[in-house]
Structures are given as C-alpha cells and as structure tokens.
N, C-alpha and C. Protein backbone atom coordinates (compact mmCIF):
# COMPACT_ATOMS: atom_id res chain seq x y z
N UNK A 1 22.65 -34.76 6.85
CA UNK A 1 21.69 -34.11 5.99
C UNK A 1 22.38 -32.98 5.22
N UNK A 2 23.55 -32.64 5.81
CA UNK A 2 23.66 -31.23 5.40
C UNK A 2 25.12 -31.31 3.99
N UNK A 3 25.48 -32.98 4.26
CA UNK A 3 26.04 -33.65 3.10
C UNK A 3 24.94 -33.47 1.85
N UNK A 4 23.90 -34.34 1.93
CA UNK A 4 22.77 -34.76 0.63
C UNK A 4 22.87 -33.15 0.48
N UNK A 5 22.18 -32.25 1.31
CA UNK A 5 21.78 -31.15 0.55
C UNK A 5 23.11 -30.34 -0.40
N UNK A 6 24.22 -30.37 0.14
CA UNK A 6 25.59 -29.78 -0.37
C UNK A 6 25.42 -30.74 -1.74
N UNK A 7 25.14 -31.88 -1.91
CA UNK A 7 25.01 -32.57 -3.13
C UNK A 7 24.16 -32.36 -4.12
N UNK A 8 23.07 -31.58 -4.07
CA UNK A 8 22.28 -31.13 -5.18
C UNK A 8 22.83 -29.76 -5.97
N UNK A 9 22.60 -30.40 -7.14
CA UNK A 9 23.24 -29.11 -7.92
C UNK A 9 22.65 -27.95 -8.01
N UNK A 10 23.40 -26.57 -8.25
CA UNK A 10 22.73 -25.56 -8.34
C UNK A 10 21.74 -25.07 -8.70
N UNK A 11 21.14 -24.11 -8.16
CA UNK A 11 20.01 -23.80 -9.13
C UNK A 11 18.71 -24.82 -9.24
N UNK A 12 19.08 -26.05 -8.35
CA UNK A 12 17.61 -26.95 -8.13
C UNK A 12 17.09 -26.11 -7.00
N UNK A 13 15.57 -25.59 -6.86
CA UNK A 13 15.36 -25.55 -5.93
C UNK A 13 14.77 -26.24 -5.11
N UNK A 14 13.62 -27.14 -5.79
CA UNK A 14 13.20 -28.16 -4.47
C UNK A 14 14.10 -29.62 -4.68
N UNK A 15 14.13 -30.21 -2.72
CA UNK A 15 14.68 -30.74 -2.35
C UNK A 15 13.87 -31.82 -1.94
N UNK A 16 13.85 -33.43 -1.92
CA UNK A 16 13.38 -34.18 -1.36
C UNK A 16 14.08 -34.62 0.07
N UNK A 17 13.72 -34.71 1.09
CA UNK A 17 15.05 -35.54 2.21
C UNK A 17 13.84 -36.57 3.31
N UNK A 18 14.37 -37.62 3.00
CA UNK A 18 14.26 -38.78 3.66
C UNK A 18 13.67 -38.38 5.45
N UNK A 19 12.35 -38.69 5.80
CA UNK A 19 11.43 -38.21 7.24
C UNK A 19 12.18 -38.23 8.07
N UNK A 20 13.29 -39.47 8.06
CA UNK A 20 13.89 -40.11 9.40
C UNK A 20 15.25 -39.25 9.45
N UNK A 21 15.81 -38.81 8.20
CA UNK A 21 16.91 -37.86 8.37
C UNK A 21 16.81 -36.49 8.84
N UNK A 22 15.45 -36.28 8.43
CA UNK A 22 14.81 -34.73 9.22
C UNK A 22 14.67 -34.69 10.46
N UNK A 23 14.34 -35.79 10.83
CA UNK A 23 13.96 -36.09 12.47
C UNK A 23 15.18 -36.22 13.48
N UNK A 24 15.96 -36.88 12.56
CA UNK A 24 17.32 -37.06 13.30
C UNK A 24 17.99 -35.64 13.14
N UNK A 25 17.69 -34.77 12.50
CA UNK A 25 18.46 -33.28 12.84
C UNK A 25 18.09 -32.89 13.58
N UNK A 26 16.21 -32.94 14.01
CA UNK A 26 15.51 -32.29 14.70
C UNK A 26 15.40 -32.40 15.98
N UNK A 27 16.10 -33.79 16.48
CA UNK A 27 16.29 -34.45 17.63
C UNK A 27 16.88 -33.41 19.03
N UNK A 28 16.26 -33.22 19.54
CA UNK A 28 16.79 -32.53 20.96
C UNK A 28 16.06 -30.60 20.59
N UNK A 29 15.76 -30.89 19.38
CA UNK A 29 14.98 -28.92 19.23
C UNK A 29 13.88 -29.20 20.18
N UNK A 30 13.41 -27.61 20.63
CA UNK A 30 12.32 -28.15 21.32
C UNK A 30 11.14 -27.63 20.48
N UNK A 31 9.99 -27.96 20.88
CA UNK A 31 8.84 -28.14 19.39
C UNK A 31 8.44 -26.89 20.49
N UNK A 32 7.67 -25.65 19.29
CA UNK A 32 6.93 -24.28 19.57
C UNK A 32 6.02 -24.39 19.19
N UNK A 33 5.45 -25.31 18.85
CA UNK A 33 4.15 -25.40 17.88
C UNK A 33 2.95 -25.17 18.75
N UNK A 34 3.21 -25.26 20.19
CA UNK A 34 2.05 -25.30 20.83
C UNK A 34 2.49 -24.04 22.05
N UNK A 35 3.65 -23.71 21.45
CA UNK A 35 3.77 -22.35 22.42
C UNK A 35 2.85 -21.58 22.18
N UNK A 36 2.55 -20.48 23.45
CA UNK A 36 1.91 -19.28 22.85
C UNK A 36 2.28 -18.16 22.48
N UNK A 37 1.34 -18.03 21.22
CA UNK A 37 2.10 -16.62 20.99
C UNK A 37 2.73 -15.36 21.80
N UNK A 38 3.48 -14.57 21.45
CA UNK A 38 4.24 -13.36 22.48
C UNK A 38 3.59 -12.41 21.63
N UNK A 39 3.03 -12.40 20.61
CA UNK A 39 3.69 -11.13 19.56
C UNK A 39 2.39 -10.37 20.41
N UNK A 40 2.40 -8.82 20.10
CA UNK A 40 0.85 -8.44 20.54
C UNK A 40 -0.21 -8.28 19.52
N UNK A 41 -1.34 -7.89 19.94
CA UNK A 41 -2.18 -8.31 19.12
C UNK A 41 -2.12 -7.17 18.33
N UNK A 42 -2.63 -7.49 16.49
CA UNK A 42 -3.00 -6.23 15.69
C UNK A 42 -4.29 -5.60 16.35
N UNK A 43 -4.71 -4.39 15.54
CA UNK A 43 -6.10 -3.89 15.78
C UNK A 43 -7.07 -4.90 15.14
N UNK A 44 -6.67 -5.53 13.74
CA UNK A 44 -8.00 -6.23 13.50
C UNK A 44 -7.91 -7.47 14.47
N UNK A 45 -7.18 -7.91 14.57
CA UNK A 45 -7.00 -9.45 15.97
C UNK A 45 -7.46 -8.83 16.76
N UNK A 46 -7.57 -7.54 17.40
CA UNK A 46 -8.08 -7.60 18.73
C UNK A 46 -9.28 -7.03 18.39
N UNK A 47 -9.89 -6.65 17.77
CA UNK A 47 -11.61 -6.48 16.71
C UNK A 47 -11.92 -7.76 17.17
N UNK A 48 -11.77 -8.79 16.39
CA UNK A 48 -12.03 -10.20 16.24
C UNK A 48 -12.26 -10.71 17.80
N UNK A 49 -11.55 -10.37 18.85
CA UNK A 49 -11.53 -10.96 20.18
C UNK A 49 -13.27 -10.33 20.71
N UNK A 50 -13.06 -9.15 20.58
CA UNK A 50 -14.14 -8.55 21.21
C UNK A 50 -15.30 -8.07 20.13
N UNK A 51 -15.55 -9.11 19.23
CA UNK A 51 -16.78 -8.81 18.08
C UNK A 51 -17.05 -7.57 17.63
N UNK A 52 -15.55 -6.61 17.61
CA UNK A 52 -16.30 -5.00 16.59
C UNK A 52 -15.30 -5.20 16.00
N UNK A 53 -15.98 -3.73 14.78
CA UNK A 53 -15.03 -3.37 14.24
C UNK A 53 -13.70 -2.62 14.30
N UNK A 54 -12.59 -2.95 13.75
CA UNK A 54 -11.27 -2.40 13.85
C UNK A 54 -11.34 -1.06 13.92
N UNK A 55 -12.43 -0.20 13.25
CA UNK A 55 -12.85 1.09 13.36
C UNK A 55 -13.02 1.41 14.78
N UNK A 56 -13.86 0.38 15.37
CA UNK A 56 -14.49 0.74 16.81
C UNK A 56 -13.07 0.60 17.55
N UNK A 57 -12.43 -0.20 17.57
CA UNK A 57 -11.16 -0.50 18.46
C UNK A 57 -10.08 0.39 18.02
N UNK A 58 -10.28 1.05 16.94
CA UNK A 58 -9.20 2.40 16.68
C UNK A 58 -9.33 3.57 17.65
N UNK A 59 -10.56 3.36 17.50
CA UNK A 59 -11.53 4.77 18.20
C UNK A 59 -10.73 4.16 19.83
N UNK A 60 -11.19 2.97 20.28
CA UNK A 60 -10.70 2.96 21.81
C UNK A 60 -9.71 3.32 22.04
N UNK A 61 -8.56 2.81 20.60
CA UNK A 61 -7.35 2.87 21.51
C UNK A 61 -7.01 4.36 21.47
N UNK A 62 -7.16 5.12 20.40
CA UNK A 62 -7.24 6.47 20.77
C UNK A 62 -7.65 7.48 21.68
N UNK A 63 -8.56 7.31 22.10
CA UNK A 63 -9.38 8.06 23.22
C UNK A 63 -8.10 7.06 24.66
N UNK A 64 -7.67 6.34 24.44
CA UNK A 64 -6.61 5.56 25.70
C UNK A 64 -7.68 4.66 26.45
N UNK A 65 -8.18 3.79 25.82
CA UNK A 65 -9.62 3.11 26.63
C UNK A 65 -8.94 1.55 26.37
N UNK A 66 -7.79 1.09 25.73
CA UNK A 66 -7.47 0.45 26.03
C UNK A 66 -6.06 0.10 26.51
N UNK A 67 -5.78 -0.63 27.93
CA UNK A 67 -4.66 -0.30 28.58
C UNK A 67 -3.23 -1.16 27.63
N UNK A 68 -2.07 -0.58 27.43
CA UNK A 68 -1.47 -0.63 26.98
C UNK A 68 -1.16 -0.29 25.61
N UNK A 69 -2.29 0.08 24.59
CA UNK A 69 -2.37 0.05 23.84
C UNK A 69 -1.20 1.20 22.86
N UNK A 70 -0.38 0.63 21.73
CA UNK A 70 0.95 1.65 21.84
C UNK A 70 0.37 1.69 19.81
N UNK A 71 1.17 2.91 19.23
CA UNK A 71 1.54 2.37 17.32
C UNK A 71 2.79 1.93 17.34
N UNK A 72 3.02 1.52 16.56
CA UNK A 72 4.13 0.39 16.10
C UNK A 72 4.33 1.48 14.95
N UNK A 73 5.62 2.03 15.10
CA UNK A 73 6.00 2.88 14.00
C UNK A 73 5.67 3.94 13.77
N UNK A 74 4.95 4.68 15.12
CA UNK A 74 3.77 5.17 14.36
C UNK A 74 2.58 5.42 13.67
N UNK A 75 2.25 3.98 12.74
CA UNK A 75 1.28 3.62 12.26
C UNK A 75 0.37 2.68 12.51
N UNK A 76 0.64 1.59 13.02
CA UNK A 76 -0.52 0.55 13.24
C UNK A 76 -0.59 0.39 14.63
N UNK A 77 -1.70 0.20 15.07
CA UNK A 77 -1.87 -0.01 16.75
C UNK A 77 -1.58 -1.68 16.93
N UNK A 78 -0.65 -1.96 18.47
CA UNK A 78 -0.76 -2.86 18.98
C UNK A 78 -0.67 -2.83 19.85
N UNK A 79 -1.68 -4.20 20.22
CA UNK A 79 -2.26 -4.02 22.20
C UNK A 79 -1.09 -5.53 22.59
N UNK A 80 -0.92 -5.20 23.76
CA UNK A 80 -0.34 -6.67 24.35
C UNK A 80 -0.88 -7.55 24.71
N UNK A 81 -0.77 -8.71 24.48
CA UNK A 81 -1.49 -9.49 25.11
C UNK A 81 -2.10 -9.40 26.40
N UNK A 82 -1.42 -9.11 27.68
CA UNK A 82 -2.06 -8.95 28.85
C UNK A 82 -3.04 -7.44 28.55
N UNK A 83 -2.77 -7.37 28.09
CA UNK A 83 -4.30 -5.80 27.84
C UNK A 83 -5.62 -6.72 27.65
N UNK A 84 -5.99 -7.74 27.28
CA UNK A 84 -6.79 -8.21 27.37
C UNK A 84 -7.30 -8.57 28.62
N UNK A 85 -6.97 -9.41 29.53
CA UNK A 85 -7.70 -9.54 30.44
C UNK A 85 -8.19 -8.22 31.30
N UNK A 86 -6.83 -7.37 31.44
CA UNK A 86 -7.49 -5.67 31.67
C UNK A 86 -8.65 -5.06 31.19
N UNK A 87 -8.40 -5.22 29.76
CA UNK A 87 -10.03 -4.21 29.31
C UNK A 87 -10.95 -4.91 29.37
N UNK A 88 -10.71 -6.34 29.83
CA UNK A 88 -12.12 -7.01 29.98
C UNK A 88 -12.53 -6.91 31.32
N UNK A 89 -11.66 -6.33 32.64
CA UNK A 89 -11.88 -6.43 33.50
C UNK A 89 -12.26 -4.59 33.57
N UNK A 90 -12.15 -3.50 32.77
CA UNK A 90 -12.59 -2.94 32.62
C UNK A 90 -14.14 -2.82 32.28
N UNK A 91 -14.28 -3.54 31.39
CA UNK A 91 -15.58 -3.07 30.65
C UNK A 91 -16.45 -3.87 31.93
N UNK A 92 -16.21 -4.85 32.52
CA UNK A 92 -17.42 -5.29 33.34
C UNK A 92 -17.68 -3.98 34.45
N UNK A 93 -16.34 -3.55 34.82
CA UNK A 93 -16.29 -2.13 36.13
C UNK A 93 -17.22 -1.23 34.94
N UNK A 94 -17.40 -1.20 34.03
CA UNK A 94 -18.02 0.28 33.29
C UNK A 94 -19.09 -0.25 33.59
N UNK A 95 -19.81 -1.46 33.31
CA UNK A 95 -21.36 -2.22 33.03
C UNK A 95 -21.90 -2.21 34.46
N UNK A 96 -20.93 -2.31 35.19
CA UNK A 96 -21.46 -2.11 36.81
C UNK A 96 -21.75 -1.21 37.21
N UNK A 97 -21.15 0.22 37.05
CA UNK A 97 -21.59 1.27 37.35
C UNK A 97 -22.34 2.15 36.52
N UNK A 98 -22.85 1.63 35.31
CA UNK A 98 -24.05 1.65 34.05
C UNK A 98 -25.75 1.11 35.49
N UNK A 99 -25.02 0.06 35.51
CA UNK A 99 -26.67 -0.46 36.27
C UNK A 99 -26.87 0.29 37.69
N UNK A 100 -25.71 0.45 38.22
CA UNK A 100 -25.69 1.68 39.57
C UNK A 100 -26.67 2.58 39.38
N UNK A 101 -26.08 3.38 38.22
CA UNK A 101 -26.39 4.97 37.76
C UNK A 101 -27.94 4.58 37.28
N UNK A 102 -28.34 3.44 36.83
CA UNK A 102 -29.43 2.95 36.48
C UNK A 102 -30.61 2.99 37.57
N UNK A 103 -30.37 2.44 38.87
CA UNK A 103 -31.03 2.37 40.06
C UNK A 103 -30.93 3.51 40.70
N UNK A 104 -30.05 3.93 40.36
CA UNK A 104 -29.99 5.47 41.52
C UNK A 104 -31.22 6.48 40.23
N UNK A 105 -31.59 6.28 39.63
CA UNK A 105 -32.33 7.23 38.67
C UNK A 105 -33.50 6.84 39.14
N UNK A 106 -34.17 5.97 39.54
CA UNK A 106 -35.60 4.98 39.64
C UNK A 106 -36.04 6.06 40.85
C-alpha cells in the first residue's frame, strides 16, 4: 500500500485504495472501536449523565461534592470516570439520610 500511495503525485490530496489492500495492512491491529473510553468526563458529559445543567455540576464540583473532580489547566473541570459510580453512590447515602431526618421530625 505504501508503494500505490508513494505513487500519487503531489499535491493530490484524496486517495482511492482498493478495501482488500486496507485490510491487508490492517491485519493483526487490534480494533478499539468497541473499547471504552479512558478519557474523563467533561462538565457538560457529566451534566448529560445526571440530567442538569453544566451550571449545576460546576457548582458541585466546586463546593468538592464530586469525588475526584480536578480543572484541566486550570480551566475546564474533569471528573474521572470512576467518580461516577461514587457520586452516585453518594447521592443515594444523602437521599437516605433526607428520609431519616424526615421521620425523626414526625
């Protein structure tokens, strides 16, 4: 493959190449397509997980309400992936002792 492509002249930029010659380079890569992601999540991705707004999840990660939660540069917040199952295992411990404080008032 890496003949044909050395064979197109300069300055072409698109390239046609034959399925079976692609495949035969590709032979032995291993396919990521169904890996999972590593990266961590943005603030609006992790909005989106838990139905608020990126506003509301700024506010958490500031106040430190969500675990791991770091800025990237300084500027943009990102949570890690495993922070998720944490603050979800958080927020049910908050909702539990919401209905506690609830019965102990009655």
């Amino acid at each position: 493959m890496l003949a044909y492509v050395r064979g197109v002249p300069e300055g072409q930029e698109m390239v046609s190449l034959p399925r079976a010659a692609i495949l035969r380079e590709l032979e032995g890569v291993a396919d990521t397509s169904e890996a999972e992601p590593t990266a961590d999540y943005t603030l609006v991705e992790f909005a989106a997980l838990f139905q608020r707004s990126p506003v509301t999840v700024r506010q958490w990660c500031a106040r430190g309400e969500v675990p791991g939660a770091y800025k990237l540069q300084n500027l943009d917040w990102r949570i890690p992936r495993a922070s998720v199952s944490r603050y979800r295992e958080l927020q049910q411990l908050g909702k539990q002792r919401v209905s506690v404080a609830h019965l102990l008032r009655r």
